[in-house]
C-alpha atoms as a PDB file:
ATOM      1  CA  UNK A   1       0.000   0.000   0.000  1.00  0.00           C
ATOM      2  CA  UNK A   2       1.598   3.219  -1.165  1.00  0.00           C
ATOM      3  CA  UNK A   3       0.212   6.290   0.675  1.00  0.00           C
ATOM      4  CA  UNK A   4       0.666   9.682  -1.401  1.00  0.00           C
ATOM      5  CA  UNK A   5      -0.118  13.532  -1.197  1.00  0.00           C
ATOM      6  CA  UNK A   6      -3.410  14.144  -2.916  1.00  0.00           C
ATOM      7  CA  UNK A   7      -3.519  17.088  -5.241  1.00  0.00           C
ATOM      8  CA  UNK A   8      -6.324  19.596  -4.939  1.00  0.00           C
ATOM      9  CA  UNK A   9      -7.083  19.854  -8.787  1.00  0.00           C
ATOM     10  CA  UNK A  10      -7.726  15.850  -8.684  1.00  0.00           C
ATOM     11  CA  UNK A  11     -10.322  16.319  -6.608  1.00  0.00           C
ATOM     12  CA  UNK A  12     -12.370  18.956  -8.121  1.00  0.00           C
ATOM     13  CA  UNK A  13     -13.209  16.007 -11.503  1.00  0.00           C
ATOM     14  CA  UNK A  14     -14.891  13.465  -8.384  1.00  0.00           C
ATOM     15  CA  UNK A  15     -18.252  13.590  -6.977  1.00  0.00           C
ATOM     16  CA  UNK A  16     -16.326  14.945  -4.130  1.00  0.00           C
ATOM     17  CA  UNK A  17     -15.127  18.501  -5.136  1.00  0.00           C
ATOM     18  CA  UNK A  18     -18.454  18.770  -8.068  1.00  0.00           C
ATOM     19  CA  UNK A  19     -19.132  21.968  -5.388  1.00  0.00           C
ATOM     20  CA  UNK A  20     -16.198  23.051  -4.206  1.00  0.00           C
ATOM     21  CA  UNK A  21     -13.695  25.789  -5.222  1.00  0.00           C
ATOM     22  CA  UNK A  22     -10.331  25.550  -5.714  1.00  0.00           C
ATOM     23  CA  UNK A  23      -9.757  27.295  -2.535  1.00  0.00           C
ATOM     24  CA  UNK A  24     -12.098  24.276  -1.198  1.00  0.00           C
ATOM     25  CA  UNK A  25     -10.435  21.873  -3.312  1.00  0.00           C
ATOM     26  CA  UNK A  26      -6.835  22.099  -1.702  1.00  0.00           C
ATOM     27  CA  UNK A  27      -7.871  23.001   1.697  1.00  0.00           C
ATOM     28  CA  UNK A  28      -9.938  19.747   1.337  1.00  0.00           C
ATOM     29  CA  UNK A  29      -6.760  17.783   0.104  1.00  0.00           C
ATOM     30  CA  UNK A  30      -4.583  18.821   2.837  1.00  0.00           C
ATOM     31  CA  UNK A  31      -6.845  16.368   4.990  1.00  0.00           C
ATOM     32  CA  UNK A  32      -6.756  13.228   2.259  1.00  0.00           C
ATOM     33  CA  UNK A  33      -4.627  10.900   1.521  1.00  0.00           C
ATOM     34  CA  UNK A  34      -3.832   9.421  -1.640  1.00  0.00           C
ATOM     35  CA  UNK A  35      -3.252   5.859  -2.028  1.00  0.00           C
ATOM     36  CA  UNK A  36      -2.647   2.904  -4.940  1.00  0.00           C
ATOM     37  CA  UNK A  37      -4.253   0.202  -5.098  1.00  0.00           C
ATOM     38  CA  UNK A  38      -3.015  -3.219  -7.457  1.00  0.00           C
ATOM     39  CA  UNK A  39      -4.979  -4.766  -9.742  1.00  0.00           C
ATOM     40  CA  UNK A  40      -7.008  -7.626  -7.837  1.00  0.00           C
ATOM     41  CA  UNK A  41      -6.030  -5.890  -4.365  1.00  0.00           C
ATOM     42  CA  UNK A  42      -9.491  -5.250  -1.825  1.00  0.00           C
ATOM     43  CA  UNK A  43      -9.679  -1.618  -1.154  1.00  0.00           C
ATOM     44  CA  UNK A  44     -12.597  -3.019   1.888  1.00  0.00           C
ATOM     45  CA  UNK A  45     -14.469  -6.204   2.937  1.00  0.00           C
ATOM     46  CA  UNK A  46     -18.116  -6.743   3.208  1.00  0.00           C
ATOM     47  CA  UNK A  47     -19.024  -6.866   6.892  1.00  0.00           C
ATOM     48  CA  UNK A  48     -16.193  -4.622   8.336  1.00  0.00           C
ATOM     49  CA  UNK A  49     -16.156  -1.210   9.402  1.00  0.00           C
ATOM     50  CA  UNK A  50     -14.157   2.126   8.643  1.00  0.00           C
ATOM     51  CA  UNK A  51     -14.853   6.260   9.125  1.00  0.00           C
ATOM     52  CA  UNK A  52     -12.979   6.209   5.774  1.00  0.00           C
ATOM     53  CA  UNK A  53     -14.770   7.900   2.442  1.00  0.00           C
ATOM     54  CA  UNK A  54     -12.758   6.378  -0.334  1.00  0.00           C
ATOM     55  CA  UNK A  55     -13.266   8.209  -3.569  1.00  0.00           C
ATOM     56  CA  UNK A  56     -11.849   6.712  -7.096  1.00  0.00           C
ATOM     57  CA  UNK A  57      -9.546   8.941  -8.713  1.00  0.00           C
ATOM     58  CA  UNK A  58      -7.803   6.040 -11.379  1.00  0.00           C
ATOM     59  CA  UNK A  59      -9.165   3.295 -12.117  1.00  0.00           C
ATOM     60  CA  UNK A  60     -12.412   1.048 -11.523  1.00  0.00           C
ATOM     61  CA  UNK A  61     -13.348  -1.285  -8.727  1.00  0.00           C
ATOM     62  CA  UNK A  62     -15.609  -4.490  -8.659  1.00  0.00           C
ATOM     63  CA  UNK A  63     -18.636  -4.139  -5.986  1.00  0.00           C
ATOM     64  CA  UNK A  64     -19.546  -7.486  -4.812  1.00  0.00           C
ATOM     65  CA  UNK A  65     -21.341  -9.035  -2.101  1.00  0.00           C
ATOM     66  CA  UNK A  66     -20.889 -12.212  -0.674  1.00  0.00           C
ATOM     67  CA  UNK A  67     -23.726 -14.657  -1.924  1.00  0.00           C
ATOM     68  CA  UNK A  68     -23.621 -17.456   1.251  1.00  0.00           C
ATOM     69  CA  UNK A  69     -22.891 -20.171  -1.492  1.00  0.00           C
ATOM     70  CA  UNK A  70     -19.304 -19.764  -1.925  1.00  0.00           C
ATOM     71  CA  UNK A  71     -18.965 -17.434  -4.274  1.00  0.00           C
ATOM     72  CA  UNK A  72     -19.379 -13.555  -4.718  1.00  0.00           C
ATOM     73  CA  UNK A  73     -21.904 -11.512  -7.177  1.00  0.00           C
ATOM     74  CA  UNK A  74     -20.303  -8.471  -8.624  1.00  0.00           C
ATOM     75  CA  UNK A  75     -23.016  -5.836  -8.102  1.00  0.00           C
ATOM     76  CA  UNK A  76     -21.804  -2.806  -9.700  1.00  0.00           C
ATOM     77  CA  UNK A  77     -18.696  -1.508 -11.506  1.00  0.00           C
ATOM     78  CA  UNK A  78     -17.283   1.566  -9.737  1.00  0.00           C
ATOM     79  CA  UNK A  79     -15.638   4.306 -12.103  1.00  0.00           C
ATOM     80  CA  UNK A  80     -12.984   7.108 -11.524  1.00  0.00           C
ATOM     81  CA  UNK A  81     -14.890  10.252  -9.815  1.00  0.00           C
ATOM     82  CA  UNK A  82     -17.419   7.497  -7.911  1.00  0.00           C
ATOM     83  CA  UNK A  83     -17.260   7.542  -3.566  1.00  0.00           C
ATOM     84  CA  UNK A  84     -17.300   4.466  -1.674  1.00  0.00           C
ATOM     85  CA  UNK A  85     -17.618   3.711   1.802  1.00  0.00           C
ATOM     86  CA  UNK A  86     -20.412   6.632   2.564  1.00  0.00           C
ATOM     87  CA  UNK A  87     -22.415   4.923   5.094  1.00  0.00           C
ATOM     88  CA  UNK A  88     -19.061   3.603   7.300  1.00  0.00           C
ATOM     89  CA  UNK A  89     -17.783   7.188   6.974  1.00  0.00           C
ATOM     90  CA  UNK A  90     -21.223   8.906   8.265  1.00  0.00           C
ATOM     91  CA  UNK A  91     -22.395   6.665  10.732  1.00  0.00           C
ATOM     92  CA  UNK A  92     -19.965   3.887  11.229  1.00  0.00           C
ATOM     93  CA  UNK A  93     -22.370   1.286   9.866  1.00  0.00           C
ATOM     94  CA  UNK A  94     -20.223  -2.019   8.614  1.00  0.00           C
ATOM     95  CA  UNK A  95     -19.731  -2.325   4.753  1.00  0.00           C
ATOM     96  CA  UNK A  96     -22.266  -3.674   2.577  1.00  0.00           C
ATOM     97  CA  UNK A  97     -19.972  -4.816  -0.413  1.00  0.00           C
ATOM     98  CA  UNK A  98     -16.544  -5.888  -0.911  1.00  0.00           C
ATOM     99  CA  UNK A  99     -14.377  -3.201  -3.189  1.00  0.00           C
ATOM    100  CA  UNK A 100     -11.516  -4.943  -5.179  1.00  0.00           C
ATOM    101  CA  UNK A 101      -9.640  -3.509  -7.900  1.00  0.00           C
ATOM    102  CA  UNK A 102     -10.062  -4.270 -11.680  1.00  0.00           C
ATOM    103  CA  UNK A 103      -6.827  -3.170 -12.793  1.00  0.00           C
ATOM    104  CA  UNK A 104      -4.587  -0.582 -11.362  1.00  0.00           C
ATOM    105  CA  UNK A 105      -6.201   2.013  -9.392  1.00  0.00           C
ATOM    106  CA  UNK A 106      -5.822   5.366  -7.121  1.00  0.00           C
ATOM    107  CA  UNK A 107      -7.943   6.074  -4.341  1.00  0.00           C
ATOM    108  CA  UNK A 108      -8.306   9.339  -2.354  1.00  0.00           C
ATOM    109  CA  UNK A 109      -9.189   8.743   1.416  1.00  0.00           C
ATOM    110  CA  UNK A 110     -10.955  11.242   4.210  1.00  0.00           C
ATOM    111  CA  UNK A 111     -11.233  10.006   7.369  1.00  0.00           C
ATOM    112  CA  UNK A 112     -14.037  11.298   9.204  1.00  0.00           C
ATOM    113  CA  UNK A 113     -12.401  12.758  11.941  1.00  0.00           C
ATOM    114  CA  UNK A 114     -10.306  14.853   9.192  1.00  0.00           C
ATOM    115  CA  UNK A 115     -13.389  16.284   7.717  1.00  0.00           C
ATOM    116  CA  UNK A 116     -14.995  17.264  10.964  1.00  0.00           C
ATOM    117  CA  UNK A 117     -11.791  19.106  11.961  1.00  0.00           C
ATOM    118  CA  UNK A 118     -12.384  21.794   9.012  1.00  0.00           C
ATOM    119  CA  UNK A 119     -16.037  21.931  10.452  1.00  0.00           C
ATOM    120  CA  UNK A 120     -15.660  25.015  12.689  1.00  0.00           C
ATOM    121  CA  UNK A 121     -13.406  27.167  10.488  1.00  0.00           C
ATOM    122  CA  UNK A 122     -14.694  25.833   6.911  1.00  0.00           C
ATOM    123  CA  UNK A 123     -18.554  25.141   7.219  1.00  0.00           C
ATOM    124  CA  UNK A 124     -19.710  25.533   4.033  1.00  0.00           C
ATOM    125  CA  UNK A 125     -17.012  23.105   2.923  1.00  0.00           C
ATOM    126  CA  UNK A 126     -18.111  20.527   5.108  1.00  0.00           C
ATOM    127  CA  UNK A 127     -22.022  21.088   3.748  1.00  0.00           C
ATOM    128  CA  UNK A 128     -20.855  20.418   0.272  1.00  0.00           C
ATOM    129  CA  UNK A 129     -18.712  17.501   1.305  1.00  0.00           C
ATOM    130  CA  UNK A 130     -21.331  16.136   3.031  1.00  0.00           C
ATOM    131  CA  UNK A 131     -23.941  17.533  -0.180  1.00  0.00           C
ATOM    132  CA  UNK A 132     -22.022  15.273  -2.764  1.00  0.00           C
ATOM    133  CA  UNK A 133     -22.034  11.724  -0.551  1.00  0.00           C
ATOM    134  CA  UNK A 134     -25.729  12.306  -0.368  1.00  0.00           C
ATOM    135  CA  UNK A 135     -25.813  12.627  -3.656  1.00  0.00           C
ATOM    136  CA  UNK A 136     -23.815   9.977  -3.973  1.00  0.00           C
ATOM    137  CA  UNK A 137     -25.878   7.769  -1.756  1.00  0.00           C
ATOM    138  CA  UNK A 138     -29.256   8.705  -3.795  1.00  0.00           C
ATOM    139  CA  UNK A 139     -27.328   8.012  -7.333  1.00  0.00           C
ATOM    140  CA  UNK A 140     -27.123   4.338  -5.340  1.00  0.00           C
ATOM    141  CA  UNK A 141     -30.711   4.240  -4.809  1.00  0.00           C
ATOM    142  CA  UNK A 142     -31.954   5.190  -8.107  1.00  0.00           C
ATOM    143  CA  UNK A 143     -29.577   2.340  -9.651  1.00  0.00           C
ATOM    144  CA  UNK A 144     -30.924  -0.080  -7.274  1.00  0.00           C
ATOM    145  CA  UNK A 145     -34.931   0.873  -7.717  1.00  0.00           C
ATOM    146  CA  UNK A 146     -34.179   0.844 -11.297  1.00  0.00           C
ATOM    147  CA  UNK A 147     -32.420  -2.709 -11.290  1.00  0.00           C
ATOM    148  CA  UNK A 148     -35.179  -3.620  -8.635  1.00  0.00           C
ATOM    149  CA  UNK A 149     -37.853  -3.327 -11.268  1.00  0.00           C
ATOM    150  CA  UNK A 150     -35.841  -4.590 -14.260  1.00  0.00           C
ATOM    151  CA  UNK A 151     -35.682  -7.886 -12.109  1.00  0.00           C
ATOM    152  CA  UNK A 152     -39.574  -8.174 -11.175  1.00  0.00           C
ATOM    153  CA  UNK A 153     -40.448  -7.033 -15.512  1.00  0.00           C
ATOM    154  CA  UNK A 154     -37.924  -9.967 -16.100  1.00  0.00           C
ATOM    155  CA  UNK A 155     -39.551 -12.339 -13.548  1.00  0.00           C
ATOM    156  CA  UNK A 156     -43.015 -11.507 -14.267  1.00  0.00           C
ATOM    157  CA  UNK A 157     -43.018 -10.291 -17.851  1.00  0.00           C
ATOM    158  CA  UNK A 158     -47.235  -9.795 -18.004  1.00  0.00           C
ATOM    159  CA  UNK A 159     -46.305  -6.641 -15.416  1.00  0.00           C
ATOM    160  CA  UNK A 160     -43.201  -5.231 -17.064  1.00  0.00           C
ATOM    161  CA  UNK A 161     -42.191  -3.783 -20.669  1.00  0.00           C
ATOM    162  CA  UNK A 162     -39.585  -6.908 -21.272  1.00  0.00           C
END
């Protein structure tokens, strides 16, 4: 694991810094870290927890859950400028997916506490920080309503347009 400095300008093309300034954009990086991750490696496991918001700045990563038979199902394919990790890094709850890299990759990592240090001298950065994982967390939901009823057209094709 190779940690790195994390350049302000490469977070302003995430979901991350969408809202942020440049001013915003380095005082945010100051707080990151940036780290590489080798093609196969696990960024995080299903089922553990971490106050870290990972966001993809190279690279893509396989989302997969563990399907109790032995094997995983790769849920979702996660691009450069996606977050990860947004319900660990708000509330602490475990991980829902495994992350593992398909192919080279870079992540950026905030840890919580890092963010909530800028919170009484740079509120309206926090706000947007915290703006963009909710977005992020309702781009999630749309995907999965949308699969949702792809699946129940496909199963039942007398109530959907398959």
């Amino acid at each position: 694991m190779t940690k790195q400095v994390v350049n302000g300008e490469e977070l302003k093309q995430t979901a991350l810094g969408q809202e942020l300034n440049d001013d915003q954009c380095r005082l945010l990086a100051n707080v990151c870290t940036r780290r590489a991750i080798k093609n196969g490696e696990i960024l995080f496991e299903e089922g553990h927890s971490s106050d870290t918001l990972f966001v993809v700045v190279q690279g893509r990563f396989a989302v997969s859950r563990d399907t109790g038979r032995g094997f995983s199902d790769t849920l979702h394919l996660l691009e450069t400028g996606q977050l990860a990790g947004e319900s660990g890094f708000l509330d602490g709850t475990p991980h829902s997916a495994t992350l593992r890299a398909v192919g080279d990759a870079h992540v950026v990592m905030l840890d919580r506490a890092h963010l909530e240090s800028l919170l009484v001298d740079h509120p309206i950065l926090v706000y947007k920080v915290m703006r963009a994982i909710v977005h992020s967390v309702r781009e999630i939901i749309r995907r999965m309503n949308r699969q949702h009823s792809e699946l129940l057209s496909y199963i039942n094709p007398s109530i959907g347009r398959f």
